[in-house]
Protein backbone atom coordinates (compact mmCIF):
# COMPACT_ATOMS: atom_id res chain seq x y z
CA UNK A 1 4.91 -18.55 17.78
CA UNK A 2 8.71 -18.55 18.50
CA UNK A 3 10.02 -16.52 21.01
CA UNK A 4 13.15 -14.90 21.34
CA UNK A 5 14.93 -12.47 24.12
CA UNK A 6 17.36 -10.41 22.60
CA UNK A 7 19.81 -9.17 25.57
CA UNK A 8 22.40 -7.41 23.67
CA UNK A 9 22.14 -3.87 22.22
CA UNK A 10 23.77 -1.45 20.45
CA UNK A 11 23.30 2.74 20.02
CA UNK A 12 23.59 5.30 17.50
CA UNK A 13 22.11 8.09 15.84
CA UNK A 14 20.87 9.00 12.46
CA UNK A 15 20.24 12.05 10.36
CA UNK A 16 17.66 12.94 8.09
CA UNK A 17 17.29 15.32 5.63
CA UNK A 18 14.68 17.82 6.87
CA UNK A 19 11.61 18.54 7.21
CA UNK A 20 11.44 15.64 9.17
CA UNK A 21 8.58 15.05 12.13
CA UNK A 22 9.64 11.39 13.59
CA UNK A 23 6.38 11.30 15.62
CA UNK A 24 4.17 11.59 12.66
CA UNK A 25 6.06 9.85 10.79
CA UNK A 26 6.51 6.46 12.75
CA UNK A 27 2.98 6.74 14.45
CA UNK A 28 0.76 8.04 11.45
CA UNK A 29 -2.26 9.85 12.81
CA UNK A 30 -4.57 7.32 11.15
CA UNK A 31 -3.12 4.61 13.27
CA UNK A 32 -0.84 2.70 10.44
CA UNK A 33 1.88 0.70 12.71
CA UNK A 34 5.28 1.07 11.50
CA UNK A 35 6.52 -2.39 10.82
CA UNK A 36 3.80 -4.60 13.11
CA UNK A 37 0.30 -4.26 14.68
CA UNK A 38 1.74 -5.10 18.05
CA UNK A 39 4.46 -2.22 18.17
CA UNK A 40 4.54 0.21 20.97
CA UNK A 41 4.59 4.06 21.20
CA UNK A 42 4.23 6.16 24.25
CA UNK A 43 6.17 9.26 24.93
CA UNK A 44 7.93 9.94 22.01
CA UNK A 45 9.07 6.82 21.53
CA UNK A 46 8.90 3.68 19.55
CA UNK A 47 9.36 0.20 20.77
CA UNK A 48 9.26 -2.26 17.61
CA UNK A 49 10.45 -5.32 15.73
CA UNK A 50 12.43 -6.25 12.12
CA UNK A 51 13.81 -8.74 10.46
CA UNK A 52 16.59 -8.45 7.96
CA UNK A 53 17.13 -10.13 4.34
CA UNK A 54 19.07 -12.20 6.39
CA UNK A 55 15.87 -13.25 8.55
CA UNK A 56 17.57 -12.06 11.86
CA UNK A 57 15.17 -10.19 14.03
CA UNK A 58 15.94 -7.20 15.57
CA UNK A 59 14.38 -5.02 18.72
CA UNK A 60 14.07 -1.68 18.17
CA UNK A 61 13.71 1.45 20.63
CA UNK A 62 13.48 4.81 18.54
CA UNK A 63 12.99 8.11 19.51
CA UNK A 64 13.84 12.00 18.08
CA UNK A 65 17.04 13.06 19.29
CA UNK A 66 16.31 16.91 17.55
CA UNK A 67 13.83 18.74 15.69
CA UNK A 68 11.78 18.81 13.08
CA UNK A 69 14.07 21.21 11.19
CA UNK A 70 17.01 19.33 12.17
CA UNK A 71 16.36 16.02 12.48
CA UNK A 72 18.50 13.10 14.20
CA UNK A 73 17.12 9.91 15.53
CA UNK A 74 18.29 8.07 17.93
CA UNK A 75 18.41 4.16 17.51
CA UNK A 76 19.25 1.59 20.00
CA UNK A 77 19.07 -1.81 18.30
CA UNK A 78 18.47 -5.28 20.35
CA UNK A 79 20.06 -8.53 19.31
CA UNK A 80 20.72 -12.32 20.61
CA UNK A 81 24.67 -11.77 19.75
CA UNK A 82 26.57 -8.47 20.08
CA UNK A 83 26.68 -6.79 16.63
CA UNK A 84 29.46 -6.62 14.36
CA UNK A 85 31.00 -3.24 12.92
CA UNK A 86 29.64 -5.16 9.16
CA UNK A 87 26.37 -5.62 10.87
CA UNK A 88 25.76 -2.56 12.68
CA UNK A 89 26.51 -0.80 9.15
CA UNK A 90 23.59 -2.84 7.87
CA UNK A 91 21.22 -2.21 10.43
CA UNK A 92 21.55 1.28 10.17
CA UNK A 93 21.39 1.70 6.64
CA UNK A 94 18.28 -0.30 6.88
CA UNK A 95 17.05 1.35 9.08
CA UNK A 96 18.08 5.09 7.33
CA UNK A 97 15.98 3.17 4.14
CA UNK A 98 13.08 2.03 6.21
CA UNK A 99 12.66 5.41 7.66
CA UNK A 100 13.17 7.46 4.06
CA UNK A 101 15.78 9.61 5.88
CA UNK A 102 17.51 10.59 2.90
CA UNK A 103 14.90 11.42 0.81
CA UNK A 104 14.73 14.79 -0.30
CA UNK A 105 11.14 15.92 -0.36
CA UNK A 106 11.08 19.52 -1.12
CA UNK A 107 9.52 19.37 -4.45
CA UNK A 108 6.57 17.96 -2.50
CA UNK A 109 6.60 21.22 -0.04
CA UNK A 110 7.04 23.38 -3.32
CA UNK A 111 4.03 21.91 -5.03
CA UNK A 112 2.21 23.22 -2.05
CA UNK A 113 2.35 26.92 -3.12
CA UNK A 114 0.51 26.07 -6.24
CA UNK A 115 -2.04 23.64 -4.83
CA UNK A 116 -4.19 24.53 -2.20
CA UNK A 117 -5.11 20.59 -1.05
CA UNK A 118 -1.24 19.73 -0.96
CA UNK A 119 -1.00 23.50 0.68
CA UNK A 120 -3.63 22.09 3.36
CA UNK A 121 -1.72 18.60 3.90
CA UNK A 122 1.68 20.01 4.10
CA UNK A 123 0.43 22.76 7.00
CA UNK A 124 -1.40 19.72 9.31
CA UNK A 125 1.11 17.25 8.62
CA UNK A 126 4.39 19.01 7.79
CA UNK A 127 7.42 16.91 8.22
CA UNK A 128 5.90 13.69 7.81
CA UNK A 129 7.46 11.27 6.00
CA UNK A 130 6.69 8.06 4.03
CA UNK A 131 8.13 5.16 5.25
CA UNK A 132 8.66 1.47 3.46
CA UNK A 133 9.10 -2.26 5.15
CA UNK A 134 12.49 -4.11 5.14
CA UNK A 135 10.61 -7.10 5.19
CA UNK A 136 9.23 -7.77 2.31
CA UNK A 137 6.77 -11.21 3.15
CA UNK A 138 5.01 -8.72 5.49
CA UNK A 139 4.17 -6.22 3.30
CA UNK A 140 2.37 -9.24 1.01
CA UNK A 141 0.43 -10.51 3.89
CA UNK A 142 -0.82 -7.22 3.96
CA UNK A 143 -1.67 -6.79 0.49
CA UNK A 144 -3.48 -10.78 0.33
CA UNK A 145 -5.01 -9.79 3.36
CA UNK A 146 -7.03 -6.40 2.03
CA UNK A 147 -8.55 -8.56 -0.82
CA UNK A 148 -11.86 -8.74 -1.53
CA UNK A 149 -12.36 -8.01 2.56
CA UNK A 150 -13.80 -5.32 5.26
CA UNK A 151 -10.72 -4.24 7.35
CA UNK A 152 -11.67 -5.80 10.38
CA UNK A 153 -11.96 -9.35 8.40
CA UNK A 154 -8.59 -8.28 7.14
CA UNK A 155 -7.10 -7.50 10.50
CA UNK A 156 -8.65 -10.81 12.08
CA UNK A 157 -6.17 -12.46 9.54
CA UNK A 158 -3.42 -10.53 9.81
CA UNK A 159 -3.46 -10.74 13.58
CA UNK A 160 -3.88 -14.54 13.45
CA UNK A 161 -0.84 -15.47 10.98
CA UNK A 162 1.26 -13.33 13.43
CA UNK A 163 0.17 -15.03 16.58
CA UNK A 164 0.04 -18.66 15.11
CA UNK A 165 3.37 -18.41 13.43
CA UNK A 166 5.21 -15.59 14.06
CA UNK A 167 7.69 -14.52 16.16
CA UNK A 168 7.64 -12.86 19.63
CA UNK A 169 10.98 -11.08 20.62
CA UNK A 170 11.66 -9.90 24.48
CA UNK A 171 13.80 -6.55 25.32
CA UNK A 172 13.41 -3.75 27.28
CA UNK A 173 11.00 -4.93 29.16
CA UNK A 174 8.72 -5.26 25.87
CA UNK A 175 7.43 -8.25 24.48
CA UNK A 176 6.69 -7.47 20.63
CA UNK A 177 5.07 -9.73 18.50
CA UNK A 178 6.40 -9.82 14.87
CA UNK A 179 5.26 -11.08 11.32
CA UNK A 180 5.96 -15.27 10.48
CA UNK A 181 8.68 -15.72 8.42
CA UNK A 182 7.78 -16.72 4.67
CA UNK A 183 9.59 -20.26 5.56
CA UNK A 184 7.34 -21.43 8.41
CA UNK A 185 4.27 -19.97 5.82
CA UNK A 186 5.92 -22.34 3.69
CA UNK A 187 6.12 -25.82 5.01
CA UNK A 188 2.46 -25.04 6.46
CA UNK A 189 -0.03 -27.18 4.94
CA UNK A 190 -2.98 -25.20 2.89
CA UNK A 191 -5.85 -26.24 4.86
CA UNK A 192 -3.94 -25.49 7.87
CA UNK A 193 -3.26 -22.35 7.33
CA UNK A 194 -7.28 -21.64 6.22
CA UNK A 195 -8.70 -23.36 8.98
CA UNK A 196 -6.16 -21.60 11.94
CA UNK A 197 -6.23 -18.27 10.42
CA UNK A 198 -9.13 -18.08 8.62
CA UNK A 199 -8.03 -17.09 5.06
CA UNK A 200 -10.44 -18.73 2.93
CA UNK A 201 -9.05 -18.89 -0.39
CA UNK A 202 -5.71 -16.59 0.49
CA UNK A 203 -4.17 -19.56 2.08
CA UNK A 204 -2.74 -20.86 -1.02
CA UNK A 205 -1.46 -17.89 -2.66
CA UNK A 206 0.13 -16.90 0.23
CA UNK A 207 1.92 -20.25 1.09
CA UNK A 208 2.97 -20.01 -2.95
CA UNK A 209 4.31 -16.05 -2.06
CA UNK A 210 5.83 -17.38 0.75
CA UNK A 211 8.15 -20.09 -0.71
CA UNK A 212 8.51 -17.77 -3.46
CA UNK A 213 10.47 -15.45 -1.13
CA UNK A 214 12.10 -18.78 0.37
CA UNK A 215 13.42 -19.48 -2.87
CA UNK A 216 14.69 -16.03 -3.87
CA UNK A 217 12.23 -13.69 -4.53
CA UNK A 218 13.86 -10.42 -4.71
CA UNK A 219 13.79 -8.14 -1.57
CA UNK A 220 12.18 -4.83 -1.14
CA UNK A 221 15.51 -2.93 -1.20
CA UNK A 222 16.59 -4.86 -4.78
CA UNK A 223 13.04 -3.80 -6.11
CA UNK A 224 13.89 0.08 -5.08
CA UNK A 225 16.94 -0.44 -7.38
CA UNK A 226 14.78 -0.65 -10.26
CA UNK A 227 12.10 1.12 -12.22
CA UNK A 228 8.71 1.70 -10.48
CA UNK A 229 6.90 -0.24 -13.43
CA UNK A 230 10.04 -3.40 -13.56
CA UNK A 231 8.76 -3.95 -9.55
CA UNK A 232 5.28 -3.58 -10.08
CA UNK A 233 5.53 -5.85 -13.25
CA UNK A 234 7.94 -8.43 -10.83
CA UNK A 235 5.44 -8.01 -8.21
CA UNK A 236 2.69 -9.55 -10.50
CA UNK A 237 4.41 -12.50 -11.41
CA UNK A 238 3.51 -13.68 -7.51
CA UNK A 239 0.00 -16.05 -7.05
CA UNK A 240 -2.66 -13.56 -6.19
CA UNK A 241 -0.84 -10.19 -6.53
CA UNK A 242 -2.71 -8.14 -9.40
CA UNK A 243 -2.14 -4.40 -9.65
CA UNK A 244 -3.67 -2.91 -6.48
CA UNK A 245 -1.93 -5.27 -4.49
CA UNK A 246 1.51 -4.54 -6.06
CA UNK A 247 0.79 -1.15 -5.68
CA UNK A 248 0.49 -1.77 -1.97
CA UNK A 249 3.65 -3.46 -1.77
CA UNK A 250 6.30 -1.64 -4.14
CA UNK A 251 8.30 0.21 -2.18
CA UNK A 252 8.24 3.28 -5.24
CA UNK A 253 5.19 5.70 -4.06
CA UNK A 254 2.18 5.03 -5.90
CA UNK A 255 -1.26 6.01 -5.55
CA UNK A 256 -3.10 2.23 -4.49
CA UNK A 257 -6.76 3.28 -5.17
CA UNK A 258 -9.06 0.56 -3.65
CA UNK A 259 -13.54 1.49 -3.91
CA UNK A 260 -12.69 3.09 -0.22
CA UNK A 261 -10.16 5.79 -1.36
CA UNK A 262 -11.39 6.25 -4.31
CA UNK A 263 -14.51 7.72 -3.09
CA UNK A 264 -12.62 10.31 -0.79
CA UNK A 265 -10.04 11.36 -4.09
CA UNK A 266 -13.39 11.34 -6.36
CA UNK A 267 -15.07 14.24 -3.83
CA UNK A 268 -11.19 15.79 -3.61
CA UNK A 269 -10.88 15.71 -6.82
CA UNK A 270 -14.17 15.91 -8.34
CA UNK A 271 -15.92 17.48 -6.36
CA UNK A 272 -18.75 15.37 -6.04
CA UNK A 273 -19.32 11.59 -4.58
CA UNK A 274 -19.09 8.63 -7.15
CA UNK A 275 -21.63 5.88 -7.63
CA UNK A 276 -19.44 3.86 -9.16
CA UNK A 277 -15.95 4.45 -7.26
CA UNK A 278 -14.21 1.34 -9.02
CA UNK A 279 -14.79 2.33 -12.13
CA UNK A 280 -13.37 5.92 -11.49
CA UNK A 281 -10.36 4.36 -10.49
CA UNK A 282 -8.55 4.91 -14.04
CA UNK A 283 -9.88 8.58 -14.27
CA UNK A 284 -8.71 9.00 -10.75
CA UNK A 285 -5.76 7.86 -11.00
CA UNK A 286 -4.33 9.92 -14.27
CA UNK A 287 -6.15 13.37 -12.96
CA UNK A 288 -3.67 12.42 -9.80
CA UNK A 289 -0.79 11.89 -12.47
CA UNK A 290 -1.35 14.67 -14.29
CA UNK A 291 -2.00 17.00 -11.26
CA UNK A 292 0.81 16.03 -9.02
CA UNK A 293 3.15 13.93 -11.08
CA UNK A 294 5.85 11.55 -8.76
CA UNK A 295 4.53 13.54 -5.79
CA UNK A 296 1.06 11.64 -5.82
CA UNK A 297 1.72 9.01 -3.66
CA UNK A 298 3.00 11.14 -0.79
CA UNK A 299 -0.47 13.30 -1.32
CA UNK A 300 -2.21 9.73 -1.31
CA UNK A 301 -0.52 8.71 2.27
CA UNK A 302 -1.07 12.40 3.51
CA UNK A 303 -4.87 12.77 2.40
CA UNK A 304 -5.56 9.70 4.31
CA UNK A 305 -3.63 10.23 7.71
CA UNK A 306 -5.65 14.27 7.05
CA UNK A 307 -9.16 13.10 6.18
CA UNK A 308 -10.70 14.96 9.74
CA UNK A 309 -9.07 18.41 8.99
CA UNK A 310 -9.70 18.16 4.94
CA UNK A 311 -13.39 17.36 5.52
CA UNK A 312 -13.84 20.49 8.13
CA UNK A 313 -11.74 22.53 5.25
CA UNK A 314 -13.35 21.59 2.48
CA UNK A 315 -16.91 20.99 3.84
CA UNK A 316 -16.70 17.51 3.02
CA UNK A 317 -17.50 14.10 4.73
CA UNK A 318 -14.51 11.95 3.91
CA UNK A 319 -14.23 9.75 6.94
CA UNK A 320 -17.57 8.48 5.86
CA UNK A 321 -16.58 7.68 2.28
């Protein structure tokens, strides 16, 4: 673990385009962090971590500075050196990406009048918004560490890589710990990494992902440049990362069906449980196409941050799918 305190800071505020609920959108009611397990939100606001392309780390203390209907947020960014005009241009505009401020969602809100789930989702959860990583190394820790593993195996890794090698950074009187960066994965020995974070197997694809990314793997923001199905395909060429797991990780909204969600879409969907939920993956996943086109992924992140309301709605028991 490296620690850093980051003295300096800088303000400003951002628009988005609205509907936009900052709440649910940086503290998901299912409990999904933001950008790192160990980020803090109390009050209305956020106290978290990033790290750039650049692999500077950042503090950051966000909060709504509006409403839902017209949104601003306001951002005040901790650093070790005072930022730059340059820099401070960067920041934000990473941070307007991170947070999908721009994104124009009302053709999800207008595929609510003709759908009654999406009409359900878009009355509990109305002005949420999907959000992607800036870092992209994190975002493939994840995805290594859901394979082939219950979640709290999963989070037993995830919360030992961060704490044996990643960073800790100190501001406003917060101490937030923060994913490694891919080069200390890197130059860590394979049975190391098994033996101190207990990855089995995943140790060696993910010290291959990692100096991947050291050697210029393309970011998260290059891979939003390009067609869903070039980053998905580019995704794939990594050690370990099949489909599901670049489906995790592409920053383009897809619809990542693991045997978990596939069995709360199947009785959604379907009507009707599934013995066999990985095989109804397929099936699942072009009814979803053909239902709600490029709006399934948000219906996939709002169906599971809505599962308590849609089971009482529908009569269903998806929180024990």
């Amino acid at each position: 673990m490296v620690s850093k305190d980051l003295t300096r800071s800088t303000v400003f505020r951002l628009n988005a385009v609205p509907p936009y609920n900052f709440a649910l959108t940086v503290h998901k009611p299912a409990g999904w962090s933001l950008l790192t397990p160990f980020e803090i939100f109390a009050k209305g606001t956020l106290w978290t971590a990033m790290r750039t392309s650049s692999g500077e780390m950042f503090g950051l203390k966000l909060r709504s500075a509006g409403t839902v209907e017209r949104p601003k947020i306001s951002c005040k960014v901790f650093s070790q050196e005072e930022l730059g005009a340059s820099e401070k241009r960067e920041v934000s505009k990473t941070l307007a990406w991170m947070l999908n401020l721009k994104e124009d969602i009302t053709g999800f809100y207008a595929l609510a009048k003709r759908d009654p789930l999406v009409r359900v989702l878009v009355k509990d959860l109305y002005g949420m918004r999907s959000t992607r990583q800036p870092d992209i190394f994190s975002r493939l820790i994840l995805a290594v560490s859901l394979q082939m593993a219950p979640i709290a195996r999963s989070n037993q890794m995830m919360t030992l890589l961060i704490k044996e090698y990643g960073d800790s950074v100190m501001f406003d009187g917060k101490d937030i710990l923060y994913w490694p960066p891919p080069e200390r994965i890197a130059d860590a020995e394979v049975e190391e990494l098994r033996k101190r974070c207990k990855l089995g197997y995943r140790a060696k694809p993910l010290k291959s992902i990692a100096e991947s990314i050291r050697d210029g793997f393309p970011s998260l923001q290059k891979l939003d440049g390009i067609s869903a199905e070039e980053a998905k395909a580019k995704l794939m060429e990594l050690e370990g990362i099949g489909e599901y797991s670049a489906d995790i990780v592409t920053p383009h909204a897809g619809f990542a069906l693991d045997v978990w969600s596939a069995k709360i879409f199947s009785m959604l969907l379907l009507r009707r449980e599934t013995e066999s939920p990985r095989d109804m993956i397929p099936k699942l996943k072009k009814l979803a196409e053909q239902r709600w086109g490029r709006w399934r992924g948000y219906v996939f992140v709002y169906v599971l941050h809505d599962l308590d309301n849609l089971s009482r709605r529908f009569n269903l028991n998806l929180t024990q799918a």
